[in-house]
C-alpha atoms as a PDB file:
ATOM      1  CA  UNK A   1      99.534  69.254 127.180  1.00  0.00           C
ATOM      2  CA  UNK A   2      99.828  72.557 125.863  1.00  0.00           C
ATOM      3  CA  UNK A   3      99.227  75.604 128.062  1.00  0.00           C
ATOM      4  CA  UNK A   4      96.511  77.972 126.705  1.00  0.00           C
ATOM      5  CA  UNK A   5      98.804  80.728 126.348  1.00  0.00           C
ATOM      6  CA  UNK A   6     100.719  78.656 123.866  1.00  0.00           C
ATOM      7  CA  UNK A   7      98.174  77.624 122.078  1.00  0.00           C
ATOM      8  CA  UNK A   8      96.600  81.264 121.415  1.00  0.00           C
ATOM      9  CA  UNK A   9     100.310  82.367 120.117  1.00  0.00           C
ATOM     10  CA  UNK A  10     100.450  79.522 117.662  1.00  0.00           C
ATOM     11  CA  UNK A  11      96.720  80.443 116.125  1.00  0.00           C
ATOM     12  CA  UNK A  12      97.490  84.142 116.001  1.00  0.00           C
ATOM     13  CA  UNK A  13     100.689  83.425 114.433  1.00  0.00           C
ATOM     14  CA  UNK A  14      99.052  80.447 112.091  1.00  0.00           C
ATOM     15  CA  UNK A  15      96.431  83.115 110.771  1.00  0.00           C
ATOM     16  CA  UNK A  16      99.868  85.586 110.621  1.00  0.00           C
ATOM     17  CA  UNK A  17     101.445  83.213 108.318  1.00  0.00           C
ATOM     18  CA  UNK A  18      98.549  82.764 105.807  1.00  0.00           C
ATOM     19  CA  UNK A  19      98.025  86.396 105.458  1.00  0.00           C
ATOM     20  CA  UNK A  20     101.436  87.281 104.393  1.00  0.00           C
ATOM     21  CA  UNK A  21     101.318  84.687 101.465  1.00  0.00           C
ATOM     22  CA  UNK A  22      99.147  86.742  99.391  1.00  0.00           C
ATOM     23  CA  UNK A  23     100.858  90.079 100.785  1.00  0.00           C
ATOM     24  CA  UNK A  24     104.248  88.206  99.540  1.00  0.00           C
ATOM     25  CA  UNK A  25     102.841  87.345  96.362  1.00  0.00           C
ATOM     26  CA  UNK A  26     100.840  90.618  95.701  1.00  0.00           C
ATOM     27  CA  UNK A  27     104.806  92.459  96.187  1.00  0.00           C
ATOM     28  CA  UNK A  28     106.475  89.860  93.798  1.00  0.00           C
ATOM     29  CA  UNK A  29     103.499  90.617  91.300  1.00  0.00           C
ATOM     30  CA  UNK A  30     104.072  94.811  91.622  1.00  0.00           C
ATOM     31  CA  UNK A  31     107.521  93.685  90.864  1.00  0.00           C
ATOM     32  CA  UNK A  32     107.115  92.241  87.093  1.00  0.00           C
ATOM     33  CA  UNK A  33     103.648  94.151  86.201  1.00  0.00           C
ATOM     34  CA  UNK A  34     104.471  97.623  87.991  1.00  0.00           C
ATOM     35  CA  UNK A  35     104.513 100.431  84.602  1.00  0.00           C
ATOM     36  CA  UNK A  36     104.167 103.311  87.256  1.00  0.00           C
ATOM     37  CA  UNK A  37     106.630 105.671  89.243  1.00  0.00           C
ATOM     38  CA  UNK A  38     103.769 104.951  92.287  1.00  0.00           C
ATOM     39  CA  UNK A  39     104.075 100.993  91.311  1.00  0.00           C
ATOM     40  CA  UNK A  40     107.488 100.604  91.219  1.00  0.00           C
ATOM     41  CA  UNK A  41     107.432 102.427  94.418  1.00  0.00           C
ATOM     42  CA  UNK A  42     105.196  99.887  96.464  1.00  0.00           C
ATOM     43  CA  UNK A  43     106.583  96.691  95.123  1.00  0.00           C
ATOM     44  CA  UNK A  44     109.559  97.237  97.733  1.00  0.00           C
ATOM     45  CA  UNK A  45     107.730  97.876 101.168  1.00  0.00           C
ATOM     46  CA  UNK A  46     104.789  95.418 100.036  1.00  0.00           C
ATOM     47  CA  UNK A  47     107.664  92.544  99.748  1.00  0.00           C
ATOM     48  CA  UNK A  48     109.578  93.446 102.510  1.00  0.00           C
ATOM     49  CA  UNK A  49     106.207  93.519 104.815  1.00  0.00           C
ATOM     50  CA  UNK A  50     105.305  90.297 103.665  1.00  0.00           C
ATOM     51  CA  UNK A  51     108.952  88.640 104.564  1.00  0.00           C
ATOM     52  CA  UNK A  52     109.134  90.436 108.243  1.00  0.00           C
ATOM     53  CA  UNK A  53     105.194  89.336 108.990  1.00  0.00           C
ATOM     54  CA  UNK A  54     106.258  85.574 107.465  1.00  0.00           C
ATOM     55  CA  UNK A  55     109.361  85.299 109.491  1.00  0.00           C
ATOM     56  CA  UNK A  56     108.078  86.845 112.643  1.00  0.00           C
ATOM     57  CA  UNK A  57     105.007  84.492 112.255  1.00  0.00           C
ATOM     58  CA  UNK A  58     106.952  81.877 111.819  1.00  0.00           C
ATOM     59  CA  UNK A  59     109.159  82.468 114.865  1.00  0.00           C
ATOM     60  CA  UNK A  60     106.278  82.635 116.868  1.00  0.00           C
ATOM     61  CA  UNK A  61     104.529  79.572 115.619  1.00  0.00           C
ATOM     62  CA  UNK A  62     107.660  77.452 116.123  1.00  0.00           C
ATOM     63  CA  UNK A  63     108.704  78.763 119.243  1.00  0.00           C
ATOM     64  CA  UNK A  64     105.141  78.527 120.966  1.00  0.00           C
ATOM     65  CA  UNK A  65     103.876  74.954 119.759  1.00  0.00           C
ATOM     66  CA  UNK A  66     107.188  73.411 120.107  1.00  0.00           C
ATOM     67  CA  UNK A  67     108.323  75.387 122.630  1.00  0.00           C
ATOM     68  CA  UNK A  68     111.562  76.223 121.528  1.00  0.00           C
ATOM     69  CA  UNK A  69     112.334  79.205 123.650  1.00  0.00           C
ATOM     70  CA  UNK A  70     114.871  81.187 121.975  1.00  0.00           C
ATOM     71  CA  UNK A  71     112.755  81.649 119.153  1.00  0.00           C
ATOM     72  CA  UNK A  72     109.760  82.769 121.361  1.00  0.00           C
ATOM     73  CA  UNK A  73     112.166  85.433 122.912  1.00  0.00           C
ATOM     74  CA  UNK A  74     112.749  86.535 119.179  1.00  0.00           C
ATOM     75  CA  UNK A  75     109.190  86.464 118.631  1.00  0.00           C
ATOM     76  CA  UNK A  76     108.780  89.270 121.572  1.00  0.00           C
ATOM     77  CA  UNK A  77     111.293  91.420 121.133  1.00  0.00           C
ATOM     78  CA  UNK A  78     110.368  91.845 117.986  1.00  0.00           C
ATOM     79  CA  UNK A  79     107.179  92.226 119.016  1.00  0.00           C
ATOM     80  CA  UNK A  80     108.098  94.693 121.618  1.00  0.00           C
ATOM     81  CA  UNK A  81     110.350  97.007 119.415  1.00  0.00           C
ATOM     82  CA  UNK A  82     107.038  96.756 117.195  1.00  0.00           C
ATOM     83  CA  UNK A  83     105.222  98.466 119.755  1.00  0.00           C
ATOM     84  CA  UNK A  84     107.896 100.878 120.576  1.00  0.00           C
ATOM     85  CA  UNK A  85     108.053 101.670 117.139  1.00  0.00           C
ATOM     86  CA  UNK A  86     104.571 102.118 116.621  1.00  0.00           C
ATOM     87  CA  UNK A  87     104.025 104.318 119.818  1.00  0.00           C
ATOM     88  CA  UNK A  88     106.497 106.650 118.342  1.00  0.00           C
ATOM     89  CA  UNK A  89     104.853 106.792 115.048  1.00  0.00           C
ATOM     90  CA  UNK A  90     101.517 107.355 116.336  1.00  0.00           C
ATOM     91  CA  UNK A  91     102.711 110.589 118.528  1.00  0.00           C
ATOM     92  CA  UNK A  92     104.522 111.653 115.562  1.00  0.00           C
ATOM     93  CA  UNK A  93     101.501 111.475 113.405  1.00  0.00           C
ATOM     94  CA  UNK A  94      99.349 113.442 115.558  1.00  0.00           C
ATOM     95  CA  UNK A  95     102.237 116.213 116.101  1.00  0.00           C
ATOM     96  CA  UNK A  96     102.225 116.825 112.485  1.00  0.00           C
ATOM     97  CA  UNK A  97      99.219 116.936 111.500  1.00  0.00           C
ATOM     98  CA  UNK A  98      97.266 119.186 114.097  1.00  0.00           C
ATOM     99  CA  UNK A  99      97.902 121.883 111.514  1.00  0.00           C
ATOM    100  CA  UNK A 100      96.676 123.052 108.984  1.00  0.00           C
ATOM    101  CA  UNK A 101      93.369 122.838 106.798  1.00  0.00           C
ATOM    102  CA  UNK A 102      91.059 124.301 103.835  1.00  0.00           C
ATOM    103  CA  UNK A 103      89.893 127.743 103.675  1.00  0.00           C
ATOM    104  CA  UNK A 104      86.483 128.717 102.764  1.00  0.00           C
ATOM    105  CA  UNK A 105      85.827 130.940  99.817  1.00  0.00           C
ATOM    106  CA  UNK A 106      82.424 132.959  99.655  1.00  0.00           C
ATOM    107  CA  UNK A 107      80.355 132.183  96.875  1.00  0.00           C
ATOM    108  CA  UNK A 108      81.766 128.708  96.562  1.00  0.00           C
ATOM    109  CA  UNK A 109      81.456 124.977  97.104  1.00  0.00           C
ATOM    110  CA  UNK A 110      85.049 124.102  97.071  1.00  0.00           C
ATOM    111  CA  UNK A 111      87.953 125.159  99.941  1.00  0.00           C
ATOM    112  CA  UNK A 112      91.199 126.894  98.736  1.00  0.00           C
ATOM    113  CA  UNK A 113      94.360 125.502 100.391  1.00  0.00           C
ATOM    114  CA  UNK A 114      97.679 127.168 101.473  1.00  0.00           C
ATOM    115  CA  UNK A 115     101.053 125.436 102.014  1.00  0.00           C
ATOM    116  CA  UNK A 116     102.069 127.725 104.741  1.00  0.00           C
ATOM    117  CA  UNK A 117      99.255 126.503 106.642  1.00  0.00           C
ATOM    118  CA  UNK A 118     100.819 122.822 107.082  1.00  0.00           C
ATOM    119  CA  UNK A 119     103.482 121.771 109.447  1.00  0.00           C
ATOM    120  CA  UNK A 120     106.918 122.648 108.981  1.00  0.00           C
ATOM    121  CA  UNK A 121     108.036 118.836 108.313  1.00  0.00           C
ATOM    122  CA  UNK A 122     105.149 118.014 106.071  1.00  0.00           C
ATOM    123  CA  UNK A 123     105.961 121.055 103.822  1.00  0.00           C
ATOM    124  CA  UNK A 124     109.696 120.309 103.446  1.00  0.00           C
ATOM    125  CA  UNK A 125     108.897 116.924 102.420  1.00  0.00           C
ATOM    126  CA  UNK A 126     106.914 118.679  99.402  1.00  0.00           C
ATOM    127  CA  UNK A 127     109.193 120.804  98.862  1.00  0.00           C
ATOM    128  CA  UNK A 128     112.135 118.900  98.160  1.00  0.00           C
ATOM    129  CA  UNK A 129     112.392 118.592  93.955  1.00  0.00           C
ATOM    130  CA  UNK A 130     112.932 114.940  93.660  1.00  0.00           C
ATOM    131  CA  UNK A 131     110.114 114.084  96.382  1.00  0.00           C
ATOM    132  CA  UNK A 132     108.071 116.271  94.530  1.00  0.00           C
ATOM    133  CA  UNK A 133     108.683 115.130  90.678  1.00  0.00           C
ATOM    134  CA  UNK A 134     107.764 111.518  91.943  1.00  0.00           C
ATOM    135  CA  UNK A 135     104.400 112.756  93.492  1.00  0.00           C
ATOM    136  CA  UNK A 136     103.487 114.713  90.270  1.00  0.00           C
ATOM    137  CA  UNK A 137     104.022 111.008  88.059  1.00  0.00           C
ATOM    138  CA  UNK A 138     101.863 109.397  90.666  1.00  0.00           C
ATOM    139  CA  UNK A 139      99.195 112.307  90.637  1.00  0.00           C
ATOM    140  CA  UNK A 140      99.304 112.090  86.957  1.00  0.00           C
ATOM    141  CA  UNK A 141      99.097 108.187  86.466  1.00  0.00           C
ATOM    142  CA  UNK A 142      96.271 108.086  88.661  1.00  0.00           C
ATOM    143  CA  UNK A 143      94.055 110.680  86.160  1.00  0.00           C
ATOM    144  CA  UNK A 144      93.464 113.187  89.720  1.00  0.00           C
ATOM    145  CA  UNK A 145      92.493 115.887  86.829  1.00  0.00           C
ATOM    146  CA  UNK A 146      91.951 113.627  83.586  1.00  0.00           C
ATOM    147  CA  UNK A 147      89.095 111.963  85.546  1.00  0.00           C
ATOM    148  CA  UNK A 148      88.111 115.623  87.259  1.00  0.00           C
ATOM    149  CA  UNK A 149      87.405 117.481  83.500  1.00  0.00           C
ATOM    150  CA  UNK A 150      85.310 114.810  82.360  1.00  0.00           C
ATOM    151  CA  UNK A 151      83.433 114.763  85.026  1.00  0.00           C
ATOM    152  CA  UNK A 152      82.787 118.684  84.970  1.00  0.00           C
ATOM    153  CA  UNK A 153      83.069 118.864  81.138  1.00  0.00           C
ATOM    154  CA  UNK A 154      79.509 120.125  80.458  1.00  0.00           C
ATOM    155  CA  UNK A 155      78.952 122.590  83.208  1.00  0.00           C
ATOM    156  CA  UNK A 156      78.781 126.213  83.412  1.00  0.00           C
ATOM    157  CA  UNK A 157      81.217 128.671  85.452  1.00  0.00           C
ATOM    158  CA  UNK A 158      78.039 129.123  88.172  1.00  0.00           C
ATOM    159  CA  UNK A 159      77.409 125.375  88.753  1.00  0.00           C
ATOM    160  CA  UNK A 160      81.476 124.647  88.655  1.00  0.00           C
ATOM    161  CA  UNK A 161      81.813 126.900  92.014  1.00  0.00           C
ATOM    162  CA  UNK A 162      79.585 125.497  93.584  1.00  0.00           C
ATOM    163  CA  UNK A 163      81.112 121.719  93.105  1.00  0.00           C
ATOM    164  CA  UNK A 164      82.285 120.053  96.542  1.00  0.00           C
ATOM    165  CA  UNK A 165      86.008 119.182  95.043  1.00  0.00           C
ATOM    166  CA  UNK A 166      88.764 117.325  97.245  1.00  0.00           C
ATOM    167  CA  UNK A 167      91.372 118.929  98.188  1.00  0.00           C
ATOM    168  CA  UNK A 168      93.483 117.368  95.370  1.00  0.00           C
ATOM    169  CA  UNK A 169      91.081 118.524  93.144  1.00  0.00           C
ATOM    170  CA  UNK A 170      90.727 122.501  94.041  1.00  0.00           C
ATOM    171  CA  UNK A 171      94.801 122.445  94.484  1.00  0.00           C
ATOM    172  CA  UNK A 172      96.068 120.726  91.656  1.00  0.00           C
ATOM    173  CA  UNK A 173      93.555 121.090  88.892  1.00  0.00           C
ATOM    174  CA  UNK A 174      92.134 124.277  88.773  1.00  0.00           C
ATOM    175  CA  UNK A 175      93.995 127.563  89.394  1.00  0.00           C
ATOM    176  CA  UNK A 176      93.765 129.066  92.721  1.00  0.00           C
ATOM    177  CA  UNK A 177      90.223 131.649  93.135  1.00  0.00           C
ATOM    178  CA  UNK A 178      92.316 134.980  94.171  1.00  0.00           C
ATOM    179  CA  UNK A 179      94.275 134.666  90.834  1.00  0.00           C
ATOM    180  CA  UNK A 180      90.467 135.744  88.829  1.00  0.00           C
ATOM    181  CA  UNK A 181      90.783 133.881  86.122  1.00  0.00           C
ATOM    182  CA  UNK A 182      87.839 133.563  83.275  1.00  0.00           C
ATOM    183  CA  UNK A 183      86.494 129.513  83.595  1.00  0.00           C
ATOM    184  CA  UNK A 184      86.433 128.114  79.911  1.00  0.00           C
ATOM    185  CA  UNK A 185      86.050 124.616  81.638  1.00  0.00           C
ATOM    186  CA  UNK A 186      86.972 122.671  84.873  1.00  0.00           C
ATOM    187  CA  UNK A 187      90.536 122.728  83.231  1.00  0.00           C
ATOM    188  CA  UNK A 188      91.005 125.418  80.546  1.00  0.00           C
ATOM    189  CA  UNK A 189      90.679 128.909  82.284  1.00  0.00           C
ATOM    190  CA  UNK A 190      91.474 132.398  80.858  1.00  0.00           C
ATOM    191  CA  UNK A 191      94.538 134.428  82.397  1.00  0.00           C
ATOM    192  CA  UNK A 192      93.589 138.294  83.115  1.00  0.00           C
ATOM    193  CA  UNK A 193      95.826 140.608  80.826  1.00  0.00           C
ATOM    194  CA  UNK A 194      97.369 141.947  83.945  1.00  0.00           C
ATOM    195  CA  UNK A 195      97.666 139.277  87.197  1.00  0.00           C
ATOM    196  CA  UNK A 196      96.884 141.799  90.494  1.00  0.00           C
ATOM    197  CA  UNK A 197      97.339 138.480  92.720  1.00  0.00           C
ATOM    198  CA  UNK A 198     100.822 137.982  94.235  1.00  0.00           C
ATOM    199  CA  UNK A 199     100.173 134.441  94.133  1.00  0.00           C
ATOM    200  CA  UNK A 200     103.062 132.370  92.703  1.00  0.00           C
ATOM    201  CA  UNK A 201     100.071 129.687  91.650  1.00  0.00           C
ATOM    202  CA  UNK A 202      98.615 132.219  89.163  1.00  0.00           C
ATOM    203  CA  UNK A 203     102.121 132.590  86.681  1.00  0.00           C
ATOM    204  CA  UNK A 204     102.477 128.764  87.456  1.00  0.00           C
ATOM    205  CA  UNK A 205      99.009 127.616  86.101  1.00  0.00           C
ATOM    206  CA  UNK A 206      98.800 125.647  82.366  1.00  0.00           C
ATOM    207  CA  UNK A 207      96.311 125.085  80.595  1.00  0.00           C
ATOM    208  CA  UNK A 208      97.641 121.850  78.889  1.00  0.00           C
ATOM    209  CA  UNK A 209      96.577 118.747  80.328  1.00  0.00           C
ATOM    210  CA  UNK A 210     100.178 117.252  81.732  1.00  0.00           C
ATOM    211  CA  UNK A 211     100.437 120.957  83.539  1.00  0.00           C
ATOM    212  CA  UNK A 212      97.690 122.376  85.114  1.00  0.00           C
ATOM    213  CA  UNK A 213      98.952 123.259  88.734  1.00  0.00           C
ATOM    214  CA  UNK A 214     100.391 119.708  89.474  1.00  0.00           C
ATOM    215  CA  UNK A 215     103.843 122.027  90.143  1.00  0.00           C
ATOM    216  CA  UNK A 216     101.406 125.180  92.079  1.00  0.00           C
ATOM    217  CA  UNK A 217     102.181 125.084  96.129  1.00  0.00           C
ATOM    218  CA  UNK A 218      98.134 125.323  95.979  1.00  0.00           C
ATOM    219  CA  UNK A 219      98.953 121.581  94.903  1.00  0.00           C
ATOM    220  CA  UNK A 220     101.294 121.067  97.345  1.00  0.00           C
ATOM    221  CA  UNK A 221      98.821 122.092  99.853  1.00  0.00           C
ATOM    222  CA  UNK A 222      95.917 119.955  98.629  1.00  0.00           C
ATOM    223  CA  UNK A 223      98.363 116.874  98.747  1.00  0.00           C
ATOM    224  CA  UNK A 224      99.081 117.462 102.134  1.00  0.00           C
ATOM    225  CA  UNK A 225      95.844 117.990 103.742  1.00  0.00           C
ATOM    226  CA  UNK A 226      94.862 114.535 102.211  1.00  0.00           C
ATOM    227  CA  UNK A 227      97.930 113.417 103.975  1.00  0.00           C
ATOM    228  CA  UNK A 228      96.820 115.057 106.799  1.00  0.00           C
ATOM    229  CA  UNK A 229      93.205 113.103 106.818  1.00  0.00           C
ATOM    230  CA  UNK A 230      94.478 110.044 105.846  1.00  0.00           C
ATOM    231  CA  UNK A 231      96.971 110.148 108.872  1.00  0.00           C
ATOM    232  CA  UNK A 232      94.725 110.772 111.114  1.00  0.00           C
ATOM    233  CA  UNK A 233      92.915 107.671 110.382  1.00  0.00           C
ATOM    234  CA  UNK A 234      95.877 105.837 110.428  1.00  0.00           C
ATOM    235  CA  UNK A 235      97.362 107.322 113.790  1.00  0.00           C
ATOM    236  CA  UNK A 236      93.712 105.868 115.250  1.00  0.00           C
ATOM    237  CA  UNK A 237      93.476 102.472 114.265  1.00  0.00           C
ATOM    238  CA  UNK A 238      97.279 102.361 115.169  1.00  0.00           C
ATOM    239  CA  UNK A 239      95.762 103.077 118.741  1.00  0.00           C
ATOM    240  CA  UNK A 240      93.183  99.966 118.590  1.00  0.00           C
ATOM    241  CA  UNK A 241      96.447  98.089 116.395  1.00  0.00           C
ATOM    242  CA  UNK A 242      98.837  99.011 119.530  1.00  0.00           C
ATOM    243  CA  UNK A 243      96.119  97.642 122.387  1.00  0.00           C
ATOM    244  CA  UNK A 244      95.759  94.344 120.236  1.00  0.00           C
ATOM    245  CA  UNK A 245      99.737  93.836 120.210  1.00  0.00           C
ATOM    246  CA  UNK A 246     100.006  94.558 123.636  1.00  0.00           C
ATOM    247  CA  UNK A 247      97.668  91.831 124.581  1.00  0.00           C
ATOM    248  CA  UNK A 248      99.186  89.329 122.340  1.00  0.00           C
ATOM    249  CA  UNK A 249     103.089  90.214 123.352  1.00  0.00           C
ATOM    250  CA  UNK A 250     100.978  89.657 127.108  1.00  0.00           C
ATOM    251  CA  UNK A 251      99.706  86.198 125.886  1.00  0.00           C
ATOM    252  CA  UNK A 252     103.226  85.738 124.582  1.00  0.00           C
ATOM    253  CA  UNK A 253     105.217  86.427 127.685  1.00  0.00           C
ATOM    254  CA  UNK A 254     102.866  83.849 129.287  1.00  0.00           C
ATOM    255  CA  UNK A 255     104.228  81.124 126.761  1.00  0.00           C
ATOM    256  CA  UNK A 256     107.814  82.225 127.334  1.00  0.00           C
ATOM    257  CA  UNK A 257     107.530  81.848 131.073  1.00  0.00           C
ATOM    258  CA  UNK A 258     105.454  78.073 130.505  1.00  0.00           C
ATOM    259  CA  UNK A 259     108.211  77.415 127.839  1.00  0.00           C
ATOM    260  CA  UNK A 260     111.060  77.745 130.928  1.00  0.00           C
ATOM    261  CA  UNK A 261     109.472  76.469 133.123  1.00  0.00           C
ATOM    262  CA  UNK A 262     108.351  72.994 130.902  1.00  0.00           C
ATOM    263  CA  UNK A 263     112.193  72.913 129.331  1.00  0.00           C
ATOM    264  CA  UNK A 264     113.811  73.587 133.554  1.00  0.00           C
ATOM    265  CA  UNK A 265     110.775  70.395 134.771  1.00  0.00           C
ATOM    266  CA  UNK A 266     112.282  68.200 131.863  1.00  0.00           C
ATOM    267  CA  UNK A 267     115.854  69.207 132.269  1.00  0.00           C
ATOM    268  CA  UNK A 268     115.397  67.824 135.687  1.00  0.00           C
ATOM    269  CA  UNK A 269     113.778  64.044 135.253  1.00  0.00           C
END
């Protein structure tokens, strides 16, 4: 009979298996339909996540229910330099993201944002051109601003400021308060005859529609404090992630010992 340790390794792995079919297929799909920088740019870790999760799955299946051992001692380091790797990630999310954050502006709904304010790392990651040219064509395909003016197309200069806009909104797609310029619309504002602000953003800002400040370190700024938020999600369900593996690679190590110890019985009759 099967030990129960086995058994709970093959499910886990069984259920492993079937969800990295559609994770397989959905990266082989990116592949031939992907029209986007931000497309083409997912196809290759959506593919190569669905391989690692079918192979590992695989190696765990096999190695638990038929108790090939070798393959379960695949099946945990792998699972073990998972964790490791994991760990590290989670530390280094919460190290660089503990800075930085949106500044209030009297007299309006929305938060300004600063690229000084953000970690070191995180800002020359943004700063870099190429990184940078590839997150404007995503921010453009996905209409941040196209889908921002239409929404705030009919409104007047005293209801805009006090809209609640995400940070991607306020950075990239409207130019930054202390510059002073006259609204027209959410995305059409007046420049001053003379600019008192020593704020790059303000010579930066464009009116036309594939401009605005997608290139404006107010931009830069917004991007990363919805890096920052978003990481911070991530770096806690990595924590509940991280208990989960531990307790399977647990449940696993319990196979590999019942695997030995089955193979050293038979290897004896």
């Amino acid at each position: 009979m099967f030990r129960v340790s086995n058994n709970l390794v093959g499910l886990l792995n069984l259920l492993t298996f079937v969800l990295s079919i559609p994770i397989l297929a959905g990266g082989i799909w990116l592949s031939h339909q992907a029209n986007s920088e931000c497309e083409r740019w997912l196809e290759k870790p959506v593919i190569v996540l669905g391989v690692f999760l079918m192979v590992v799955s695989l190696a765990g299946l096999v190695g638990a229910c038929c108790k090939v051992s070798w393959l379960l001692w695949f099946y945990l380091l792998v699972m073990f330099l998972l964790i490791l790797l994991l760990t590290v990630f989670t530390i280094f999310a919460f190290a660089v993201t503990n800075k930085g954050a949106g500044q209030v502006v009297s007299g309006r709904g929305y938060k300004e944002y600063r690229l000084g304010d953000y970690s070191n790392w995180l800002q020359k990651r943004v700063n870099n051109n190429k990184n940078w040219n590839k997150i404007k064509s995503c921010l453009h395909d996905s209409k941040v601003c196209s889908n921002f003016a239409n929404k705030y197309v009919n409104i007047s200069a005293g209801e805009f400021y006090t809209e609640h806009l995400s940070a991607l909104q306020s950075g990239c797609c409207k130019p930054p308060n202390d510059c002073d310029f006259t609204y027209v619309n959410a995305t059409e504002w007046t420049k001053p005859a003379v600019v008192n602000s020593t704020n790059p953003d303000c010579n930066t800002w464009d009116n036309a529609s594939a401009d605005l400040c997608y290139s404006c370190e107010s931009c830069k700024a917004g991007l990363l404090d919805n890096i920052k938020s978003n990481w911070k999600k991530v770096a806690v369900l990595n924590v509940i992630f991280l208990v989960f593996l531990i307790i399977v690679y647990s449940v696993g190590c319990c196979a590999f010992r019942n695997n030995r110890k089955d193979n050293a019985y038979w290897s004896r009759q």
